[in-house]
Protein backbone atom coordinates (compact mmCIF):
# COMPACT_ATOMS: atom_id res chain seq x y z
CA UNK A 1 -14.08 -14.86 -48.48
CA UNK A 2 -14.61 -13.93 -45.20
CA UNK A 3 -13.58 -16.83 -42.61
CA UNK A 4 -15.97 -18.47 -40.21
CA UNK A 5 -15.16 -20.37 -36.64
CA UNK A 6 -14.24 -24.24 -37.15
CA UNK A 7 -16.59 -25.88 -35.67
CA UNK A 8 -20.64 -24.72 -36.48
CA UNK A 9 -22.36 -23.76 -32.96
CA UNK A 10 -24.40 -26.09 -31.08
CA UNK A 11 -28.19 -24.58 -29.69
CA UNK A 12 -26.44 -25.63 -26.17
CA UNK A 13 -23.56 -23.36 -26.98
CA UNK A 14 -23.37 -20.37 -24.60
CA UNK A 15 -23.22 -17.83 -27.49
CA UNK A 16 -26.43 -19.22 -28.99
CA UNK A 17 -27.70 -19.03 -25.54
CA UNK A 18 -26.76 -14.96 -24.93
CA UNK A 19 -28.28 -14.66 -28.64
CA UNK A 20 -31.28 -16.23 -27.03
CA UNK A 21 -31.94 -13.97 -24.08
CA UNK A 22 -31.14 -10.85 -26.16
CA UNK A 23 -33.89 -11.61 -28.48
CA UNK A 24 -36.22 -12.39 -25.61
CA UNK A 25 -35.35 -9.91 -22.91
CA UNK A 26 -35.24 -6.17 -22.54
CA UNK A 27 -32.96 -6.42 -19.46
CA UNK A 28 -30.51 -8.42 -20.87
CA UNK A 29 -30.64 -6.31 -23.99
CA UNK A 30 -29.59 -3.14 -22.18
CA UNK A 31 -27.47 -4.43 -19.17
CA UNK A 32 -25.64 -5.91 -22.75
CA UNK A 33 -26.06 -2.65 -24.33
CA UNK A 34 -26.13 -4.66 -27.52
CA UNK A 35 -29.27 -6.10 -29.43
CA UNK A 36 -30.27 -8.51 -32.34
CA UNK A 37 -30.52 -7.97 -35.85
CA UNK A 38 -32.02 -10.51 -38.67
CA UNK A 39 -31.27 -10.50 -41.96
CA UNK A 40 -28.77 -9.35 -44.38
CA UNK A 41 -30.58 -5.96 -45.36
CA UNK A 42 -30.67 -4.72 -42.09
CA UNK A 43 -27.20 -6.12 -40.94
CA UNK A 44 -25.74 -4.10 -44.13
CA UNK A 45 -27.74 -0.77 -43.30
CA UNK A 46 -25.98 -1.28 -39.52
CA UNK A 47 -22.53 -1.46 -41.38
CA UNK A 48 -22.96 1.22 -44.22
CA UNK A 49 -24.76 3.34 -40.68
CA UNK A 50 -21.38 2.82 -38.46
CA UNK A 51 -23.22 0.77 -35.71
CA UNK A 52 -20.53 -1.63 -34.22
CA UNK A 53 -21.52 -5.34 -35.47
CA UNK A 54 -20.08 -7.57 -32.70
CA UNK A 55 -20.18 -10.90 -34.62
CA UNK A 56 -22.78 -12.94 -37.26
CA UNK A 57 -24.15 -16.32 -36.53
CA UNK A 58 -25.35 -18.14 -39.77
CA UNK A 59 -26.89 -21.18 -40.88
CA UNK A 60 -25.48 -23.47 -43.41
CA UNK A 61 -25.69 -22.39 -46.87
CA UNK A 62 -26.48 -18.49 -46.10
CA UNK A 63 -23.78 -16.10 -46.89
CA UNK A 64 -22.69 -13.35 -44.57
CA UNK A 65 -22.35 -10.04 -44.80
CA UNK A 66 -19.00 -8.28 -45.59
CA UNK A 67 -17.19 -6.45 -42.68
CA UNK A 68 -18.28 -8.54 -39.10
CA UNK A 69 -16.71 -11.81 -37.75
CA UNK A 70 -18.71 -14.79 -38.55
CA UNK A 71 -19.59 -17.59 -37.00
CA UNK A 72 -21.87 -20.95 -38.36
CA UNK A 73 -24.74 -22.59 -36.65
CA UNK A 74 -25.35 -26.07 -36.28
CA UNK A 75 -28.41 -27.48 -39.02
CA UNK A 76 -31.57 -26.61 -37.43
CA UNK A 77 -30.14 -24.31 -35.01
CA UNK A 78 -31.21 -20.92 -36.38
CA UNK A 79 -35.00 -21.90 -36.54
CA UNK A 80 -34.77 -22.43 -33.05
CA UNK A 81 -33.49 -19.29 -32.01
CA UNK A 82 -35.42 -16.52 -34.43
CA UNK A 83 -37.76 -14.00 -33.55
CA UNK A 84 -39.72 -15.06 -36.91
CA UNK A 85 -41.90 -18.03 -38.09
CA UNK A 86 -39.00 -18.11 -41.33
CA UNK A 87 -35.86 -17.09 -40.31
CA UNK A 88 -33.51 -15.70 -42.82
CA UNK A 89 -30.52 -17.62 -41.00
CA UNK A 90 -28.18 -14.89 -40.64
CA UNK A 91 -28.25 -12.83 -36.97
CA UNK A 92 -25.93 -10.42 -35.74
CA UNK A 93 -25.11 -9.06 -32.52
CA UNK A 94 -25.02 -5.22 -32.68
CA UNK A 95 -23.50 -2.69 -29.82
CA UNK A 96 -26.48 -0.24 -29.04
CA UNK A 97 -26.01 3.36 -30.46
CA UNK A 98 -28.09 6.05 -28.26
CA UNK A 99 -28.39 9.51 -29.25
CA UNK A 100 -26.41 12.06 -26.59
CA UNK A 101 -29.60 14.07 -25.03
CA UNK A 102 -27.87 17.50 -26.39
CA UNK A 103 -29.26 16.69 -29.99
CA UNK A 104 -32.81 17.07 -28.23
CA UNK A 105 -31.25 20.96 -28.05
CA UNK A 106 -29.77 21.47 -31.91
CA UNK A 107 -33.07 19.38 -33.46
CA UNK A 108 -35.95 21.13 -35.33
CA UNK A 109 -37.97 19.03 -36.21
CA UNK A 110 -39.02 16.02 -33.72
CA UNK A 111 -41.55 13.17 -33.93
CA UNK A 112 -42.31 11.80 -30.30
CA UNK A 113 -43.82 8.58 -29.38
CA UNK A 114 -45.76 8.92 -26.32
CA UNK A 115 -46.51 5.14 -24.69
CA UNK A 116 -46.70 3.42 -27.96
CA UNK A 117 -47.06 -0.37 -27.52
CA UNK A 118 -47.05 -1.77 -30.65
CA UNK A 119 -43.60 -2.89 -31.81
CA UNK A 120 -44.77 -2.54 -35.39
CA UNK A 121 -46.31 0.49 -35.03
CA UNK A 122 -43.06 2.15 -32.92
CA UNK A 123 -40.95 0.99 -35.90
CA UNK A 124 -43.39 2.14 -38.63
CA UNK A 125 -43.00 5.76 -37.01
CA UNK A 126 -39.06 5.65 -37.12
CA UNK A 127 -39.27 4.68 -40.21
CA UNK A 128 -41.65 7.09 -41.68
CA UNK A 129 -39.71 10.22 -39.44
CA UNK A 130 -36.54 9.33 -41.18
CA UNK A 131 -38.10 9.08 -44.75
CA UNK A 132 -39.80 12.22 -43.70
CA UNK A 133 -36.35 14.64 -42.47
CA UNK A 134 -36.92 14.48 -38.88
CA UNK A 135 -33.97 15.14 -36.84
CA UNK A 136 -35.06 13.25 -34.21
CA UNK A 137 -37.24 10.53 -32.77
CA UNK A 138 -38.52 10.54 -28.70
CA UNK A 139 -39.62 8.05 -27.09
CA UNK A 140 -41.40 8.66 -23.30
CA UNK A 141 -41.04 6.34 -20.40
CA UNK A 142 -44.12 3.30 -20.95
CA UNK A 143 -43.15 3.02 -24.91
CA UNK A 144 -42.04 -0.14 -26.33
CA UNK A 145 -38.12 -0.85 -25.96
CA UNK A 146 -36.34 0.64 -29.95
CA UNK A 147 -34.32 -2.60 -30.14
CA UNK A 148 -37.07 -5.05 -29.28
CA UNK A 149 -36.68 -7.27 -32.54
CA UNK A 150 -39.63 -6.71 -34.32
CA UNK A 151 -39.10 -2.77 -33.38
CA UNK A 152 -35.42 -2.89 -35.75
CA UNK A 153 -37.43 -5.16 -38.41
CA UNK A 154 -39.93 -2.87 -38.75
CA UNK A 155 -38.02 0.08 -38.97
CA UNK A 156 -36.44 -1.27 -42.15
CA UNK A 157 -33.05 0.24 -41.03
CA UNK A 158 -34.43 3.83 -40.71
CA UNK A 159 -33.46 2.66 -36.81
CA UNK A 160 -29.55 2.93 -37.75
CA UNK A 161 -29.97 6.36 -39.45
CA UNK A 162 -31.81 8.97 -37.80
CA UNK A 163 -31.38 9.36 -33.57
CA UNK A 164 -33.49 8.30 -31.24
CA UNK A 165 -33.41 9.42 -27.57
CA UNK A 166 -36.16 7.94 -24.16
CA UNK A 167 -37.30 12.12 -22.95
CA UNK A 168 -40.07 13.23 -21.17
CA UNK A 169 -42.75 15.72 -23.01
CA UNK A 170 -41.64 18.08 -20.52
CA UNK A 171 -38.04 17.75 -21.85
CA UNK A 172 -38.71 18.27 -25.35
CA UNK A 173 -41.05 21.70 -24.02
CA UNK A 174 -37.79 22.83 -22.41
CA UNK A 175 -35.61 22.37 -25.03
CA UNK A 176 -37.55 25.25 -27.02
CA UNK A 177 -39.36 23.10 -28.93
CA UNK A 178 -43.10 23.75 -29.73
CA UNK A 179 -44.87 20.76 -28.80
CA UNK A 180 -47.80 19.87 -31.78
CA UNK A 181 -50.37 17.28 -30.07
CA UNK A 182 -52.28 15.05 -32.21
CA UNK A 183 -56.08 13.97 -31.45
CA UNK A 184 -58.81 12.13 -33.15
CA UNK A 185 -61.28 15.01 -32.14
CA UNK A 186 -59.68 18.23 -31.55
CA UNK A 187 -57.45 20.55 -32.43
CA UNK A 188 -56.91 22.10 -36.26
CA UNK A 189 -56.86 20.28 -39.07
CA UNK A 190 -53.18 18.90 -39.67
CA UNK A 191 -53.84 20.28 -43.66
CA UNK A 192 -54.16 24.08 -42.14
CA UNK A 193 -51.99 23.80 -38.91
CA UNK A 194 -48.41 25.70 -38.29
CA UNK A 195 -45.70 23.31 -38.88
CA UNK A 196 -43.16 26.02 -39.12
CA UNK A 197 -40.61 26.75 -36.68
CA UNK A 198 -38.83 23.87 -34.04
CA UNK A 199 -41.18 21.80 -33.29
CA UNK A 200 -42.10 18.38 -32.78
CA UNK A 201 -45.28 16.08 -33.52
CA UNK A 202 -46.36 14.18 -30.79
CA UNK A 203 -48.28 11.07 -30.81
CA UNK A 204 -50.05 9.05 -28.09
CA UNK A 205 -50.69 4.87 -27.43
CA UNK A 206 -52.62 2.98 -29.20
CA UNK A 207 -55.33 2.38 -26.79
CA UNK A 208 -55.73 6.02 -25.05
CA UNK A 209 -53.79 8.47 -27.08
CA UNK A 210 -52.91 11.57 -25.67
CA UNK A 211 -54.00 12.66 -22.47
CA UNK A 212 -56.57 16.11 -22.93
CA UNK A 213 -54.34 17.55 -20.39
CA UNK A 214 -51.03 16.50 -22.01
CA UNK A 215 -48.28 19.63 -22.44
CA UNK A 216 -48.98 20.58 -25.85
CA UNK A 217 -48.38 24.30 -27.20
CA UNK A 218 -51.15 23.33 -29.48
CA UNK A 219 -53.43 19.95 -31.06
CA UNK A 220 -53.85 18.85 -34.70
CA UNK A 221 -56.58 16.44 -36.01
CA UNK A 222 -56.46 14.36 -39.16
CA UNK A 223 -60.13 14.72 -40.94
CA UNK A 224 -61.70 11.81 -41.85
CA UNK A 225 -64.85 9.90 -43.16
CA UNK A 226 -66.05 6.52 -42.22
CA UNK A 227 -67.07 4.77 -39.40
CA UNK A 228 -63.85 4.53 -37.94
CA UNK A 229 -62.85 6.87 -34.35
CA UNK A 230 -59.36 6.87 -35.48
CA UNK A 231 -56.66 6.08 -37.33
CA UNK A 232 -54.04 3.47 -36.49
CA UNK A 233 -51.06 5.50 -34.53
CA UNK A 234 -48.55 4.55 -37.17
CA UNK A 235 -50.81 5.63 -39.99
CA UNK A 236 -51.33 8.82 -38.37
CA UNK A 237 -47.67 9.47 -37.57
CA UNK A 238 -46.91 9.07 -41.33
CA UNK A 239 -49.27 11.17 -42.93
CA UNK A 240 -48.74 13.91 -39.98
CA UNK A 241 -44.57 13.74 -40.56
CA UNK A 242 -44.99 14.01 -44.44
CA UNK A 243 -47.36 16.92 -44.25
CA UNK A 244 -45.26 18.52 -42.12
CA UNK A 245 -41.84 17.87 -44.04
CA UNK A 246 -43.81 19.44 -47.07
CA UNK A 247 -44.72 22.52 -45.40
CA UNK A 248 -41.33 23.09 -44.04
CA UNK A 249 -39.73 22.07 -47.29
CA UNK A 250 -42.20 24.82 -49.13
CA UNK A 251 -40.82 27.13 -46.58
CA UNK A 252 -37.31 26.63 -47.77
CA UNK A 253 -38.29 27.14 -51.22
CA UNK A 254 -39.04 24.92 -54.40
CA UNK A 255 -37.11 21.62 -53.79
CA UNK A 256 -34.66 19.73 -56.11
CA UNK A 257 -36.44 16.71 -58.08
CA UNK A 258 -34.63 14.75 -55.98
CA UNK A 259 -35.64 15.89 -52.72
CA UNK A 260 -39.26 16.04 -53.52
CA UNK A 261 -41.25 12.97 -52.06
């Protein structure tokens, strides 16, 4: 059984306190370089991953998870502090991972986030670029912070399993890679566009998209019906990352039953 501290921790306790302000705060998040996870799924997926767990805080009667030090909360303490309306009573402090800007060099296939808001949305896009292959995930300067809370709960621990790296647009162009631009109006259809080669699928904020001037090699368009102008930026991001994992994968050749999605 895996041992806890003595005495259960107190919402005055300056641990519970740091736990606070790294749920809360950005700055405090980075000039920590560590950030909060909730929940034993996610806090497993950090272990199994190699991310650095620093220690576990839970609330009477939840069990941790194998392979961090533990310590208890007071009763009532854990509802306090969460970043949810039901807390699962089980937190962990983990040491930030970032990816080392030469893997923006070696990737081939790259889905960039370009002044996404949303922290749903930004983790709905790392998810769906790890379940799709993607090598890599950039995020530009004005995009919601990766280990903002609801970012890692959203990401479902895709976060702890495929890189993500804060670049420019102008970075990833001089890294080789072709830049694909998505719109809601121009640009060829994403069903008949080139997704061969290095390149990597860009897509804009929520409330402007991408700029018409933006440094694309080229600009894709998901067809629809509807009254609708567009489709939400993490719904896009999905379909565009799947259609192009299947066009690459066809280019490899017919794909194992298990690698087929």
């Amino acid at each position: 059984m895996q041992e806890r501290a003595d005495a259960p921790l107190a919402f005055s306790n300056p641990q519970i306190q740091r736990l606070r302000r790294l749920i809360a705060r950005r700055s405090e998040r980075h000039h920590a370089g560590a950030f909060v996870v909730e929940g034993a799924v996610l806090i497993a997926e950090a272990l199994v991953a190699g991310w650095a767990v620093e220690a576990q805080f839970v609330a009477p009667g939840v069990a941790p998870v194998e392979g961090a030090p533990v310590w208890s909360l007071a009763e009532g303490v854990a509802e306090r502090i969460a970043a949810t309306e039901t807390t699962p009573g089980l937190f962990a402090v983990v040491s930030m991972t970032t990816a080392d800007p030469g893997v923006l060099d070696a990737a081939s296939f790259v889905v960039v986030a370009d002044g996404v808001a949303d922290p749903g949305n930004l983790g709905t896009i790392i998810r769906s670029a790890e379940a799709a292959g993607a090598d890599l995930v950039v995020l530009t300067p004005g995009t919601v912070d990766t280990f903002n809370p609801k970012v890692v709960r959203a990401t479902a621990g895709s976060l702890f399993h495929v890189p993500v790296l804060e670049a420019t647009l102008n970075d990833v162009r001089t890294a080789g890679l072709r830049v694909v631009a998505t719109s809601s109006h121009r640009g060829t259809p994403h069903t008949a566009a080139d997704w061969s080669g290095r390149l990597a699928v860009v897509v804009g904020s929520e409330a402007h998209g991408l700029p018409d001037d933006a440094p694309a090699d080229t600009w894709v368009r998901i067809e629809h019906r509807g009254r609708t102008e567009s489709l939400n930026v993490a719904m896009a991001a999905t379909i565009l990352c799947f259609e192009a994992a299947r066009h690459r994968r066809n280019e490899r050749g017919s794909p194992r039953p298990s690698e087929q999605f």
